[in-house]
N, C-alpha and C. Protein backbone atom coordinates (compact mmCIF):
# COMPACT_ATOMS: atom_id res chain seq x y z
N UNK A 1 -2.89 49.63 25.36
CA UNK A 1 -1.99 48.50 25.43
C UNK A 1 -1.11 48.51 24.18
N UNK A 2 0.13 48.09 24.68
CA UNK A 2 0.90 48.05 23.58
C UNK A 2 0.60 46.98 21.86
N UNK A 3 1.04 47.04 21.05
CA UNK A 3 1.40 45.95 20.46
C UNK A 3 1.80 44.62 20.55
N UNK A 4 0.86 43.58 20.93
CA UNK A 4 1.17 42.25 21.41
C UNK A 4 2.04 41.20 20.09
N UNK A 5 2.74 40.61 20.48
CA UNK A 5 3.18 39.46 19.42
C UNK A 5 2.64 38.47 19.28
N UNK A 6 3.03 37.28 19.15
CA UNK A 6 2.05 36.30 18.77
C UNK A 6 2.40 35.42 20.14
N UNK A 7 3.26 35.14 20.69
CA UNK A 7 3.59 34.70 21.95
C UNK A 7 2.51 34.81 22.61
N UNK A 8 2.46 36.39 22.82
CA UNK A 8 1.71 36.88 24.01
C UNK A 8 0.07 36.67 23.21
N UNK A 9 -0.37 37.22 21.77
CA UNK A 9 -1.48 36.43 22.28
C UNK A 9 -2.40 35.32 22.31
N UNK A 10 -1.16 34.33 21.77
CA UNK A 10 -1.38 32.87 22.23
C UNK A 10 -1.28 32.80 23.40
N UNK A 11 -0.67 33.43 24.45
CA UNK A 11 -1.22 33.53 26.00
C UNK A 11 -2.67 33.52 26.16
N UNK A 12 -2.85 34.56 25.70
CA UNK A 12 -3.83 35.40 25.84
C UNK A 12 -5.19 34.38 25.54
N UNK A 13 -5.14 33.92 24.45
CA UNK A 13 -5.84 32.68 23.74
C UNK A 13 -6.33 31.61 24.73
N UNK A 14 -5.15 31.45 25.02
CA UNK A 14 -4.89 30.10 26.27
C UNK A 14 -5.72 30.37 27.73
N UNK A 15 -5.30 31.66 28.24
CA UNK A 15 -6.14 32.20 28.99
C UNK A 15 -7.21 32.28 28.90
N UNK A 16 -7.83 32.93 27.83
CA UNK A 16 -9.45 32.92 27.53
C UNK A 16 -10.00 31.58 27.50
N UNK A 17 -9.44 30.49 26.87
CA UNK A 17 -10.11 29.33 26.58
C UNK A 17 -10.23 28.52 28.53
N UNK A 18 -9.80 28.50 28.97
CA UNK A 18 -9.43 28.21 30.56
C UNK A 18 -10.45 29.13 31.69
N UNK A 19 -10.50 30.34 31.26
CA UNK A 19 -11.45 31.18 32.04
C UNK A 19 -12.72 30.55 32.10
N UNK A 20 -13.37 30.01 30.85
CA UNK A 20 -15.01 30.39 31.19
C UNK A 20 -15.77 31.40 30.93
N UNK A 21 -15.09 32.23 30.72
CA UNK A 21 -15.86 33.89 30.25
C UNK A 21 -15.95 33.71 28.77
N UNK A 22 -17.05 34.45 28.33
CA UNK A 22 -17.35 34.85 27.38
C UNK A 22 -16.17 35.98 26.68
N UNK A 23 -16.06 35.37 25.38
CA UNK A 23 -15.02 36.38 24.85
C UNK A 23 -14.68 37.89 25.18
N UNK A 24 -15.87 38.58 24.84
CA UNK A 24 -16.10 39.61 24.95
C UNK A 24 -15.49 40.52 26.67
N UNK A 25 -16.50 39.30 27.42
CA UNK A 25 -16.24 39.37 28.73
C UNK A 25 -14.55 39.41 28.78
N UNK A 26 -13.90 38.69 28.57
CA UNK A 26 -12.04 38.25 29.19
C UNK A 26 -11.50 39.53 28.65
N UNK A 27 -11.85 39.85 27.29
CA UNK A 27 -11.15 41.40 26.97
C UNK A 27 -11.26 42.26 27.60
N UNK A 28 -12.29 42.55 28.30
CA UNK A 28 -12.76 43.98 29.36
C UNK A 28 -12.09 43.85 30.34
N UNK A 29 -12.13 42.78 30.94
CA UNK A 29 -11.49 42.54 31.81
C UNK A 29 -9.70 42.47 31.90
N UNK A 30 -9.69 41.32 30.42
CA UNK A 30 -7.81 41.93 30.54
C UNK A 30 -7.17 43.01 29.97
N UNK A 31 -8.37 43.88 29.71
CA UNK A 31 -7.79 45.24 28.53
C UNK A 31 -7.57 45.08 27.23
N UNK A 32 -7.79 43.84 26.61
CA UNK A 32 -7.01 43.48 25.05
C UNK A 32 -8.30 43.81 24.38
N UNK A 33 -7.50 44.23 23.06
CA UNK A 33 -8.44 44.07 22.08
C UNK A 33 -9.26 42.82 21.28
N UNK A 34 -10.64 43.21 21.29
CA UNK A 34 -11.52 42.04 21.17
C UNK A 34 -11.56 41.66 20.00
N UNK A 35 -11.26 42.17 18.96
CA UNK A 35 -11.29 42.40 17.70
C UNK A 35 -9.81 41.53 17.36
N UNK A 36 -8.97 41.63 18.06
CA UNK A 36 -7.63 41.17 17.74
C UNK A 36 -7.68 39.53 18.23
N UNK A 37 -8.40 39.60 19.37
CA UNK A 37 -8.56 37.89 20.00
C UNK A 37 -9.56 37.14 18.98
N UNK A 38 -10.04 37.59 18.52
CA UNK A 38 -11.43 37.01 17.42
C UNK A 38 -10.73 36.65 16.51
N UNK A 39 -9.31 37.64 16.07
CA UNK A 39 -8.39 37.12 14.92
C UNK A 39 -7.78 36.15 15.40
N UNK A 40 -6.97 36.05 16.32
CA UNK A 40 -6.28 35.27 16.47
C UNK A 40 -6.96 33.96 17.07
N UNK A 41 -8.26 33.68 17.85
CA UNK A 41 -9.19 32.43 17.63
C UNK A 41 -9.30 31.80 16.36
N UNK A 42 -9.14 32.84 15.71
CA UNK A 42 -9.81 32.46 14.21
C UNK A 42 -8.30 30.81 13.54
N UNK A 43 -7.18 32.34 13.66
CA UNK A 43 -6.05 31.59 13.78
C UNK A 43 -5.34 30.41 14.41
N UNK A 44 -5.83 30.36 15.55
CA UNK A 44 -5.73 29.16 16.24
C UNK A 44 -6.65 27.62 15.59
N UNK A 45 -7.45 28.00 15.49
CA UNK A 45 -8.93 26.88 15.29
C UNK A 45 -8.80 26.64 14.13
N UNK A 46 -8.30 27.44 13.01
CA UNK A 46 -7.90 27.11 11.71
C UNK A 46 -7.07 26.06 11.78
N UNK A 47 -5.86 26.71 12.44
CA UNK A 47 -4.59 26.05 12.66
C UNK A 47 -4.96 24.14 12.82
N UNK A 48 -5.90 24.08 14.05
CA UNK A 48 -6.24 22.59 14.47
C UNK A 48 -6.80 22.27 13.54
N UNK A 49 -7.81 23.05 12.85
CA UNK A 49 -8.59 22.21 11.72
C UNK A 49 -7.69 21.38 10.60
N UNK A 50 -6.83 22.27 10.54
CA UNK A 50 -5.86 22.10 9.32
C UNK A 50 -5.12 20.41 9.77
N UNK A 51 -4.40 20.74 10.74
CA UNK A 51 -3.63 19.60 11.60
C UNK A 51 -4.27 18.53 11.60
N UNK A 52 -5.43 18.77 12.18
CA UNK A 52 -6.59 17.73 11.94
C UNK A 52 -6.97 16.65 10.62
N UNK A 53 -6.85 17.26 9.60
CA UNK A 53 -7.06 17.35 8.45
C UNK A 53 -5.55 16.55 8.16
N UNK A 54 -4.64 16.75 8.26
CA UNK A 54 -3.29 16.18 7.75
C UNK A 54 -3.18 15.25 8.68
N UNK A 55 -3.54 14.52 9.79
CA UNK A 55 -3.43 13.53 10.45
C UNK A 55 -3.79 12.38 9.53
N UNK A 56 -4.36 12.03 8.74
CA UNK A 56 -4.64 11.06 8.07
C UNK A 56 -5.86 10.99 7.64
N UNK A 57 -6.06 9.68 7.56
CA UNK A 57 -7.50 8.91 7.62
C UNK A 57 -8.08 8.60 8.22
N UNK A 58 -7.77 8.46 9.58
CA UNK A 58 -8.28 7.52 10.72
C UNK A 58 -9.30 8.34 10.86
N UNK A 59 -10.40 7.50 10.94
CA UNK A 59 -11.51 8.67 11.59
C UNK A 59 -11.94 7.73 13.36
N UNK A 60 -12.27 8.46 13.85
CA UNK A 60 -12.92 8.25 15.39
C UNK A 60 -14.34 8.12 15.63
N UNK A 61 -14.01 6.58 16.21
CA UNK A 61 -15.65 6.24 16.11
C UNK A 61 -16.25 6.25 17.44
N UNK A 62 -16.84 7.04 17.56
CA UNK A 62 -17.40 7.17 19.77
C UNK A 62 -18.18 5.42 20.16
N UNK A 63 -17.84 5.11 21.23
CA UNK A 63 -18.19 4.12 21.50
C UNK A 63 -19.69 3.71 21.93
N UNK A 64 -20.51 4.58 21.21
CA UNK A 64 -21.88 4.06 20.65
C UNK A 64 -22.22 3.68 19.55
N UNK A 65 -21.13 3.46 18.68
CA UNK A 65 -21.59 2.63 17.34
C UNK A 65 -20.20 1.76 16.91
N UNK A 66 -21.17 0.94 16.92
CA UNK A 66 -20.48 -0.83 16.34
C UNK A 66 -19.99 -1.17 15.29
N UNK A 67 -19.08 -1.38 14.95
CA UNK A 67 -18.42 -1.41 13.64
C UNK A 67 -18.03 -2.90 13.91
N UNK A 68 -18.60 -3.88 12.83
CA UNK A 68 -18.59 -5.46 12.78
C UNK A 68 -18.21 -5.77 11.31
N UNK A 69 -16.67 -6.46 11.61
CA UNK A 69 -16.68 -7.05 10.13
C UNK A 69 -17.54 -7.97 9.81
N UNK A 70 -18.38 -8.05 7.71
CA UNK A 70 -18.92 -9.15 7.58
C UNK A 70 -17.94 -10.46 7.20
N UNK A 71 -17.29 -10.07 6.95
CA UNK A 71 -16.14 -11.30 6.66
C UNK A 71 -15.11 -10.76 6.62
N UNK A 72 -13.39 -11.84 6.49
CA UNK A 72 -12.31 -11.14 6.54
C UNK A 72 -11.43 -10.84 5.33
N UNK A 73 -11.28 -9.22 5.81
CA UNK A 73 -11.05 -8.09 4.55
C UNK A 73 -12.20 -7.72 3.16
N UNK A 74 -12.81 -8.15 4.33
CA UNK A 74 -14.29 -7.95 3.07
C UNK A 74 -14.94 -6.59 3.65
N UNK A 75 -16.40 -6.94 3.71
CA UNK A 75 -17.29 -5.50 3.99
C UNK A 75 -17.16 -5.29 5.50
N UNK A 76 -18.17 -4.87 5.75
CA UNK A 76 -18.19 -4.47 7.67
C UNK A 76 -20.15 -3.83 7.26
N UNK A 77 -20.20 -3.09 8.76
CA UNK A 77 -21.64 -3.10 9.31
C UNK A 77 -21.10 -1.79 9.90
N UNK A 78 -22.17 -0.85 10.28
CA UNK A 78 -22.20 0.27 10.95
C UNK A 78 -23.06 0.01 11.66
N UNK A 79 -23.57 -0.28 13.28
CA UNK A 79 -24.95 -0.42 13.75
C UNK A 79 -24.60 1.29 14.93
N UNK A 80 -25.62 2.02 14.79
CA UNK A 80 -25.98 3.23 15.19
C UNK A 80 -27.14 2.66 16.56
N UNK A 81 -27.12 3.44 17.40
CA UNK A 81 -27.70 3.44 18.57
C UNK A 81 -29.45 3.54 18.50
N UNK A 82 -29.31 4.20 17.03
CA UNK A 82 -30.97 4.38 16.56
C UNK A 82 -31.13 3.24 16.70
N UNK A 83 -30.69 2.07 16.19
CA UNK A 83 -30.88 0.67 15.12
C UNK A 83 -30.61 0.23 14.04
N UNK A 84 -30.01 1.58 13.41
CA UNK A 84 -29.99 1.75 11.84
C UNK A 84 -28.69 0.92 11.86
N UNK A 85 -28.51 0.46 10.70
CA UNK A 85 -27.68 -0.76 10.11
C UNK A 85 -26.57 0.05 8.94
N UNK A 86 -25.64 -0.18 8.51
CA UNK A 86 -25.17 0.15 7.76
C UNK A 86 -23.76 -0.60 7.05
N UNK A 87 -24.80 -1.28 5.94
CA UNK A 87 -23.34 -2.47 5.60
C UNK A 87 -22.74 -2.16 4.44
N UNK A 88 -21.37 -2.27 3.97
CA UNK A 88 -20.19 -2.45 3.14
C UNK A 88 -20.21 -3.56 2.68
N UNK A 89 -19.97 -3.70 1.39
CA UNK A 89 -19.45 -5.26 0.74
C UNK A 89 -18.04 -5.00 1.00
N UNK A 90 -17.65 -3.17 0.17
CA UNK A 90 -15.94 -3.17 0.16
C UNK A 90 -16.01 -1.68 1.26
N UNK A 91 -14.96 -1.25 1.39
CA UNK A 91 -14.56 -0.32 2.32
C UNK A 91 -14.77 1.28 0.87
N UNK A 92 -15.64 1.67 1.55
CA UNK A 92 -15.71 2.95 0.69
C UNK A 92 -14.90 3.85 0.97
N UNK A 93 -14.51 5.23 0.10
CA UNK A 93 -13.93 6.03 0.78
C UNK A 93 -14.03 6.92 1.63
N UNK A 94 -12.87 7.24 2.77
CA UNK A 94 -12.83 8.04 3.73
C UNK A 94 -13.44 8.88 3.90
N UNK A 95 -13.65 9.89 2.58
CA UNK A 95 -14.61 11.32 3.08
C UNK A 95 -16.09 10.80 2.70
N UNK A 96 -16.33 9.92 2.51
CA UNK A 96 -17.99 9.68 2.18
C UNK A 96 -17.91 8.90 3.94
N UNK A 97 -17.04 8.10 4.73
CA UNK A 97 -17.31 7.60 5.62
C UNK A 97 -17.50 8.74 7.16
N UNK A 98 -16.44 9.45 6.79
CA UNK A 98 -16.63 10.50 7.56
C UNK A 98 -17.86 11.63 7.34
N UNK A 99 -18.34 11.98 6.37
CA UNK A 99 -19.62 12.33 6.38
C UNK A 99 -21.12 11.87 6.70
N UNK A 100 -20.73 10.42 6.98
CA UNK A 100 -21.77 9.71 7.13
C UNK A 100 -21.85 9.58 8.93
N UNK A 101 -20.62 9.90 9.54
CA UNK A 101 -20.28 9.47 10.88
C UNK A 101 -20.23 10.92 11.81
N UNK A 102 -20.21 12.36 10.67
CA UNK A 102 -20.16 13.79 11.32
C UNK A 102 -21.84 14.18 11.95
């Protein structure tokens, strides 16, 4: 196969992720190099992480845990599906909240 560009194997990317096959598997099958799709996964998923990452602060809370202010502009509560409790006087920062919520 020739020399693909990046067009084509962001196709290619797109395709694999949509198939269902195992990586390995979609290359045999579409002839590409497996070694080259592994790079360019790599490249892709970076890419979102990154994006991800520059979206802000907002973090996303799945709708099994309760987030209750204790008063207004004051602390809040984390209640977790365990039971576990988790209260704020003030709003801590973002990457300690998001580590606590990964």
């Amino acid at each position: 196969m020739s020399r693909l560009n990046a067009t084509e194997w962001d196709k290619h990317y797109a395709h694999w992720q949509t198939s269902k096959m195992s990586l390995s598997s979609f290359c045999k099958q579409e002839g590409i190099n497996y070694q080259r799709l592994c790079y360019w996964r790599q490249i892709k998923e970076g890419t979102k992480k990154r994006q991800a990452k520059k979206s802000g602060s907002f973090i996303h809370l799945n709708n099994k845990i309760d987030v209750h202010p204790t008063s207004p502009n004051k602390g809040f509560n984390i209640n977790f599906p365990s039971g576990i409790i988790i209260s704020f006087q003030e709003l801590p920062p973002v990457e300690y909240l998001k580590s606590l919520l990964a």
